[in-house]
PDB file of N, CA and C in Angstrom:
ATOM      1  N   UNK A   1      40.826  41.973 104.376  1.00  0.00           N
ATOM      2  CA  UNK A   1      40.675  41.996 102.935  1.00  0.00           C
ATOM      3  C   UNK A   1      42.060  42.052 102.288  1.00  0.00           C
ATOM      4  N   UNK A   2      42.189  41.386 101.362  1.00  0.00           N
ATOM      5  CA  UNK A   2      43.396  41.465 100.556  1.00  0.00           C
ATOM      6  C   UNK A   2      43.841  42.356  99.858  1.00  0.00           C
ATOM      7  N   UNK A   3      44.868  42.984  99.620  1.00  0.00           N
ATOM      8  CA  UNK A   3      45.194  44.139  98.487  1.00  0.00           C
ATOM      9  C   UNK A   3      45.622  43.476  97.546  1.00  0.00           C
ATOM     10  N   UNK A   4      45.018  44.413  96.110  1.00  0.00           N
ATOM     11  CA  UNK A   4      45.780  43.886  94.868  1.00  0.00           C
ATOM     12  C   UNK A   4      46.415  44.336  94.660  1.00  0.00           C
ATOM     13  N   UNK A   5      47.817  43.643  94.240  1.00  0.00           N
ATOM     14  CA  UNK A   5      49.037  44.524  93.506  1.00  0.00           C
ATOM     15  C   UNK A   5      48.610  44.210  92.010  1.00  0.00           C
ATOM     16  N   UNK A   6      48.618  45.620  91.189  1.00  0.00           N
ATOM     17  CA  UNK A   6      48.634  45.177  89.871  1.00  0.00           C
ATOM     18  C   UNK A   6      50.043  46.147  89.325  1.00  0.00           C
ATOM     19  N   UNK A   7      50.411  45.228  88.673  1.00  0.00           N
ATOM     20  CA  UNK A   7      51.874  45.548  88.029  1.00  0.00           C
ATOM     21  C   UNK A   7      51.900  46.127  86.619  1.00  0.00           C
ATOM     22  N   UNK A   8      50.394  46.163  85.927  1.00  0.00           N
ATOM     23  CA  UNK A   8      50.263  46.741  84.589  1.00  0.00           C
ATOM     24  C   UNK A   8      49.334  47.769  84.619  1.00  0.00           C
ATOM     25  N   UNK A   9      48.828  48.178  83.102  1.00  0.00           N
ATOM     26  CA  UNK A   9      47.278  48.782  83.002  1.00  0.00           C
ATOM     27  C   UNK A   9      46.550  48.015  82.991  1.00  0.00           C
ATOM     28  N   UNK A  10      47.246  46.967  81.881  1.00  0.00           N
ATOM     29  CA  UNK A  10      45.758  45.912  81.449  1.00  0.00           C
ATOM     30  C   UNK A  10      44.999  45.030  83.072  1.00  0.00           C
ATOM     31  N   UNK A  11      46.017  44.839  84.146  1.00  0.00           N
ATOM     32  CA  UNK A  11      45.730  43.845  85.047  1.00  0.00           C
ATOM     33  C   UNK A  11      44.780  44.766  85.763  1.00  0.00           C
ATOM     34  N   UNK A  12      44.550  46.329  85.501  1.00  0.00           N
ATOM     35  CA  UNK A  12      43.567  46.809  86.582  1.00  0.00           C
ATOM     36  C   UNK A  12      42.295  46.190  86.030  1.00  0.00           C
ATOM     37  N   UNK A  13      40.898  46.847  86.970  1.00  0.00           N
ATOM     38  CA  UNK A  13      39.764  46.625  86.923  1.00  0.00           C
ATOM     39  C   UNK A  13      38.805  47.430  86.004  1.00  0.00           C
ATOM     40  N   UNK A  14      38.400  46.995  84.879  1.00  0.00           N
ATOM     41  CA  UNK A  14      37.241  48.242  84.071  1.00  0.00           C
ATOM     42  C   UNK A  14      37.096  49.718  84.943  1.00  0.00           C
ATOM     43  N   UNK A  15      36.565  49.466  85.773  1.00  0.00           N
ATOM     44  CA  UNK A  15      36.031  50.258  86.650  1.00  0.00           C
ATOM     45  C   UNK A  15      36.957  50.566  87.737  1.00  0.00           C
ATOM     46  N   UNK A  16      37.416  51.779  87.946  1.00  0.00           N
ATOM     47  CA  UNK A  16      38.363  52.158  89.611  1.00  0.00           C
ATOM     48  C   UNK A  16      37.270  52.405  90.475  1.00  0.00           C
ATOM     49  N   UNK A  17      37.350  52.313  91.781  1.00  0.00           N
ATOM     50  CA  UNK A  17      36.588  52.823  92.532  1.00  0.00           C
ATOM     51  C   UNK A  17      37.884  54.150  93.382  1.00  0.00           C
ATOM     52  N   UNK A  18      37.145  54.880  94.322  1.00  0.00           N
ATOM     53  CA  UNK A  18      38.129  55.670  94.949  1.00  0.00           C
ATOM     54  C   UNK A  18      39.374  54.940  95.700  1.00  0.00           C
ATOM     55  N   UNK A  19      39.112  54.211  96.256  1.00  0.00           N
ATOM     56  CA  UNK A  19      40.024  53.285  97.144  1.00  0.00           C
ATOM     57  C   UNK A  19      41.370  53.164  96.328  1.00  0.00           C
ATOM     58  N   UNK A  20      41.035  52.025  95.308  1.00  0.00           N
ATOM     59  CA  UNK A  20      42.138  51.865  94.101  1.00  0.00           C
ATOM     60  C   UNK A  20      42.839  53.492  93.217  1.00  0.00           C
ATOM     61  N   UNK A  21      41.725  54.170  92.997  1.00  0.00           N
ATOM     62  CA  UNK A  21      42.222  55.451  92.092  1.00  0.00           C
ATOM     63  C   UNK A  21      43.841  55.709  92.896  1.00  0.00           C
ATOM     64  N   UNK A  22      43.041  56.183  94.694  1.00  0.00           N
ATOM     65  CA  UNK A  22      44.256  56.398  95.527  1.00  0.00           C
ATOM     66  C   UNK A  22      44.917  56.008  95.496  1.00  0.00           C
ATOM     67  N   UNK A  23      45.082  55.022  95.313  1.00  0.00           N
ATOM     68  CA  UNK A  23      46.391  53.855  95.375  1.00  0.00           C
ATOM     69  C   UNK A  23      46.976  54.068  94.159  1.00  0.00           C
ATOM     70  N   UNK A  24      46.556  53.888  93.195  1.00  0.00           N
ATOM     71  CA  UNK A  24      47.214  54.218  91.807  1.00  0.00           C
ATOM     72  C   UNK A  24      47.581  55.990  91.676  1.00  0.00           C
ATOM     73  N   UNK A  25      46.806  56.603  91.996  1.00  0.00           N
ATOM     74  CA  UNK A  25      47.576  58.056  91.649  1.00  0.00           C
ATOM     75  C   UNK A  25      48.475  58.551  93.381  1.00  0.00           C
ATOM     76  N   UNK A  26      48.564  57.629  94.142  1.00  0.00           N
ATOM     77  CA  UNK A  26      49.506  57.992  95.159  1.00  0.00           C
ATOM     78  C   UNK A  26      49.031  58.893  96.503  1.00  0.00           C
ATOM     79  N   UNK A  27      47.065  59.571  96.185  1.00  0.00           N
ATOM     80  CA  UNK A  27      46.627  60.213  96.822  1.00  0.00           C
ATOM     81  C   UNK A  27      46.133  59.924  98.152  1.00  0.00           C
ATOM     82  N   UNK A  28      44.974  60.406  98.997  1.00  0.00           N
ATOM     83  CA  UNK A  28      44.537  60.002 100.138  1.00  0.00           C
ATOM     84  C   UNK A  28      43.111  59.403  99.242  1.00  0.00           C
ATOM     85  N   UNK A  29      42.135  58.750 100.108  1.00  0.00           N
ATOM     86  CA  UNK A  29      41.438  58.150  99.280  1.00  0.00           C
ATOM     87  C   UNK A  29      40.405  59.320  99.865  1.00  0.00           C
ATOM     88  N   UNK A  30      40.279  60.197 100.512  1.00  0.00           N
ATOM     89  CA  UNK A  30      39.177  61.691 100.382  1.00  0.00           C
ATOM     90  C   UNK A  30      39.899  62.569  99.018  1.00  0.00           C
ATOM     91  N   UNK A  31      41.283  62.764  98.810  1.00  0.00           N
ATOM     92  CA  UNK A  31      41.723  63.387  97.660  1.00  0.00           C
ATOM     93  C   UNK A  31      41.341  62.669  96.412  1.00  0.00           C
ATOM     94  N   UNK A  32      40.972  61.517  96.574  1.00  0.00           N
ATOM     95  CA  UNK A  32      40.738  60.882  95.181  1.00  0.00           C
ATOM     96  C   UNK A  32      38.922  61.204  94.697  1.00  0.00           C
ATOM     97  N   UNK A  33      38.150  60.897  96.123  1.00  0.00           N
ATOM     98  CA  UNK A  33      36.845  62.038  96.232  1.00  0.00           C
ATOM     99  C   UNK A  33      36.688  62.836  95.533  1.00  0.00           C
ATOM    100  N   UNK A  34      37.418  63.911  95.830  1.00  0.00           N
ATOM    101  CA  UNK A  34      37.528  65.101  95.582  1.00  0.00           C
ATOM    102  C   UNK A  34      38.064  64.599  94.501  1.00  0.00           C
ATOM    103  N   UNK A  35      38.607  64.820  93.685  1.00  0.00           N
ATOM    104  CA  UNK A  35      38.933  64.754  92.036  1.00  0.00           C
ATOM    105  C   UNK A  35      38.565  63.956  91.250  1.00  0.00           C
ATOM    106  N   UNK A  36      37.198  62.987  92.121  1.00  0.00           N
ATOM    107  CA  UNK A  36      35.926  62.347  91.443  1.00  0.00           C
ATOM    108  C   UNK A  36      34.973  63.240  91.309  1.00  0.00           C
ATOM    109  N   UNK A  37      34.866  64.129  91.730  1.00  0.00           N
ATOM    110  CA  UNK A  37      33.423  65.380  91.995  1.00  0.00           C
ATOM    111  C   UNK A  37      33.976  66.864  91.211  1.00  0.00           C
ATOM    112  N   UNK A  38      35.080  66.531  90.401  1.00  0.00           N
ATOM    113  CA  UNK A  38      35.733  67.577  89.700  1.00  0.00           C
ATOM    114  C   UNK A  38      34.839  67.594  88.508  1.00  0.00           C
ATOM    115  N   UNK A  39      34.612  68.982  87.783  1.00  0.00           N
ATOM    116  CA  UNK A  39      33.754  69.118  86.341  1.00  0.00           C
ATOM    117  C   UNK A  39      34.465  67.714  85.486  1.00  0.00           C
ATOM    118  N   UNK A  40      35.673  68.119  85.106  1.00  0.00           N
ATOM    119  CA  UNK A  40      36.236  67.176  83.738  1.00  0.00           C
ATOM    120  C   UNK A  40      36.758  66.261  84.160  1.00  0.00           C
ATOM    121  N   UNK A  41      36.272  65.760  85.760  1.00  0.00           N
ATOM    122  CA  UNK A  41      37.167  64.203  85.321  1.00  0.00           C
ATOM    123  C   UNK A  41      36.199  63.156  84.941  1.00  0.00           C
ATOM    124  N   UNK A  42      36.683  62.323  84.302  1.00  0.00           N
ATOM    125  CA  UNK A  42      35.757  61.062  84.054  1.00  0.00           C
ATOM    126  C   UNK A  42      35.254  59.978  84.857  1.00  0.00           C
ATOM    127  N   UNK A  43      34.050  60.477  85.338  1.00  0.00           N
ATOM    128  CA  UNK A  43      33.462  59.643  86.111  1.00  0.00           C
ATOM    129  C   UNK A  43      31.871  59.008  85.958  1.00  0.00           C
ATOM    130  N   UNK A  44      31.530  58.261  86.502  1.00  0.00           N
ATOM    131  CA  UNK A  44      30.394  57.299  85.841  1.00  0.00           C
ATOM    132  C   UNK A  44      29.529  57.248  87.393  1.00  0.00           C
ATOM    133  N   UNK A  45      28.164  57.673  87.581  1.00  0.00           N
ATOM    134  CA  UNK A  45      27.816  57.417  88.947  1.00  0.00           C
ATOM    135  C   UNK A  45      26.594  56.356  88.706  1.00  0.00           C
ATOM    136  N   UNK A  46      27.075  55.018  89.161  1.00  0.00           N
ATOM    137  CA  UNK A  46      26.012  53.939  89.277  1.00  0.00           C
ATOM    138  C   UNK A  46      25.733  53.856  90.346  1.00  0.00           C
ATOM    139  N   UNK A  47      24.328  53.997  90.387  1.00  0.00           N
ATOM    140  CA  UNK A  47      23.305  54.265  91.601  1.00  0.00           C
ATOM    141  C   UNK A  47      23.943  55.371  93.232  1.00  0.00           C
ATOM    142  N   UNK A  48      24.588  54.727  93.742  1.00  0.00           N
ATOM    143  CA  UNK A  48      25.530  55.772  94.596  1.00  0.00           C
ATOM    144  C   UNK A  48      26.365  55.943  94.556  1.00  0.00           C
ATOM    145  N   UNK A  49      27.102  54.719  93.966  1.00  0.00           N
ATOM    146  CA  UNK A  49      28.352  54.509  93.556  1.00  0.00           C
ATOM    147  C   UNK A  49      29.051  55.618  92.690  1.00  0.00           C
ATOM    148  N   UNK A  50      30.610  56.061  92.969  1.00  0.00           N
ATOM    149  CA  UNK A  50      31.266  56.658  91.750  1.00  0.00           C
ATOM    150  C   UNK A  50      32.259  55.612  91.298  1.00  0.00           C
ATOM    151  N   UNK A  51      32.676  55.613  89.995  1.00  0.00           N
ATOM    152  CA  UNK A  51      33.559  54.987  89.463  1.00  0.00           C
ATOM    153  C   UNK A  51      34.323  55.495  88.433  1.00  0.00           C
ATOM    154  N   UNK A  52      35.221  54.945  88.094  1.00  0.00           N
ATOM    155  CA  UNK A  52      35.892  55.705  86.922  1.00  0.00           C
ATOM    156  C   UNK A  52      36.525  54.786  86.155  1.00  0.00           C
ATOM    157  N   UNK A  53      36.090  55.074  84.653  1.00  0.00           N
ATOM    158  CA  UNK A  53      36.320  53.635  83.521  1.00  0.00           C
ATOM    159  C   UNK A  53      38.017  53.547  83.263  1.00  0.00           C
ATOM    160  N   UNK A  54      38.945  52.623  83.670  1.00  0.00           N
ATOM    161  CA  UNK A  54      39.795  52.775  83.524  1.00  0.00           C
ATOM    162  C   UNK A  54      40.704  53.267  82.083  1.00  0.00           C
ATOM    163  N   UNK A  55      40.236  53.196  80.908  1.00  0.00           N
ATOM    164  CA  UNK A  55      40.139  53.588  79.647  1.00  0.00           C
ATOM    165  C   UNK A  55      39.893  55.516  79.640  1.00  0.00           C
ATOM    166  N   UNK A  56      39.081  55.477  80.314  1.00  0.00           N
ATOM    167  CA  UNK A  56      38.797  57.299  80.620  1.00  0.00           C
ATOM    168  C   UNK A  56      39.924  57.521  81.471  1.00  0.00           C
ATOM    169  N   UNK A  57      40.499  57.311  82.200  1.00  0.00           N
ATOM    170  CA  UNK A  57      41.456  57.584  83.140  1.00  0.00           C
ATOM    171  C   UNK A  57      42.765  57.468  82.800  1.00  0.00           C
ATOM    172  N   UNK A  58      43.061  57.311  81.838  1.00  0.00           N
ATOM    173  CA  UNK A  58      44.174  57.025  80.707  1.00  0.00           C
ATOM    174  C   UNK A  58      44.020  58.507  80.027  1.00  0.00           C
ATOM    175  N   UNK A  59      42.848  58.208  79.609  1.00  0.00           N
ATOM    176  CA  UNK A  59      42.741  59.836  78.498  1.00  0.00           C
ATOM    177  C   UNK A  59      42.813  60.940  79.261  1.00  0.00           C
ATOM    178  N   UNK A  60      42.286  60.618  80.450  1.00  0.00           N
ATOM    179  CA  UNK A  60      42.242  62.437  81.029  1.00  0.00           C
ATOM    180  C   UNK A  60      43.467  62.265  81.314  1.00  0.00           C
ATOM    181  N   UNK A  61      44.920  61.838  82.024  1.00  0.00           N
ATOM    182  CA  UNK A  61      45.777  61.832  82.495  1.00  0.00           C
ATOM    183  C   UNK A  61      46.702  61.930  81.298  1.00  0.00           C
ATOM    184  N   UNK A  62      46.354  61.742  79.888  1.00  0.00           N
ATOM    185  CA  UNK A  62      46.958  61.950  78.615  1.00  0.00           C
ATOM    186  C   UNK A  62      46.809  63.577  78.389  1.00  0.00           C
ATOM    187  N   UNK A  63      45.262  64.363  78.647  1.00  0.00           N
ATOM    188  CA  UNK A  63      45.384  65.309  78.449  1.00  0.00           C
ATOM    189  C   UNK A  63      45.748  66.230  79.125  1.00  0.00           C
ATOM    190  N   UNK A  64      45.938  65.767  80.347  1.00  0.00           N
ATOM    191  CA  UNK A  64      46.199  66.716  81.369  1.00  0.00           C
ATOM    192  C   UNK A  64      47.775  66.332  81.600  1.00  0.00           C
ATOM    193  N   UNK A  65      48.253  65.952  80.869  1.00  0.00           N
ATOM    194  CA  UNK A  65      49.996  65.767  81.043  1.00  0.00           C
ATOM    195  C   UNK A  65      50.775  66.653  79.770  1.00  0.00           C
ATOM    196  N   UNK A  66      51.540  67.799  80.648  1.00  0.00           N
ATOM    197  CA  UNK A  66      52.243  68.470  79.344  1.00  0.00           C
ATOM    198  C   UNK A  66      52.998  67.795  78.552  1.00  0.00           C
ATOM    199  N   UNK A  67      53.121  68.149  76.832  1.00  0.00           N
ATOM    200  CA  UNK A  67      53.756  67.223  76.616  1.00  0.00           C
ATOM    201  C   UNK A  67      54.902  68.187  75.570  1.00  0.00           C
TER     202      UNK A  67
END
């Protein structure tokens, strides 16, 4: 399977799945799990699936960054 390099925000996907989150926040992709199954993060569960709206993932990382 191919990896995507995306070089922006806009070039990601609506939707992260864990795989990508990891990759974008630098984690293991069980650490990205785990901070999908957290109370306040923004996550969306279609059918088994977790995902996370890339637009929500902007905001929580806005609020959760001291400023």
């Amino acid at each position: 399977m191919k990896e995507a390099i995306y070089t922006n925000f806009e070039e990601l996907p609506l939707f992260l799945n864990a795989e990508t989150l990891a990759k974008l926040l630098g984690v293991s992709v069980s650490s990205s799990y785990e901070l999908m199954h957290e109370k306040d993060f923004p996550v969306i569960r279609i059918g088994s699936r977790l995902v996370v709206p890339k637009e929500k993932l902007q905001l929580w990382i806005d609020a959760k960054t001291r400023k």
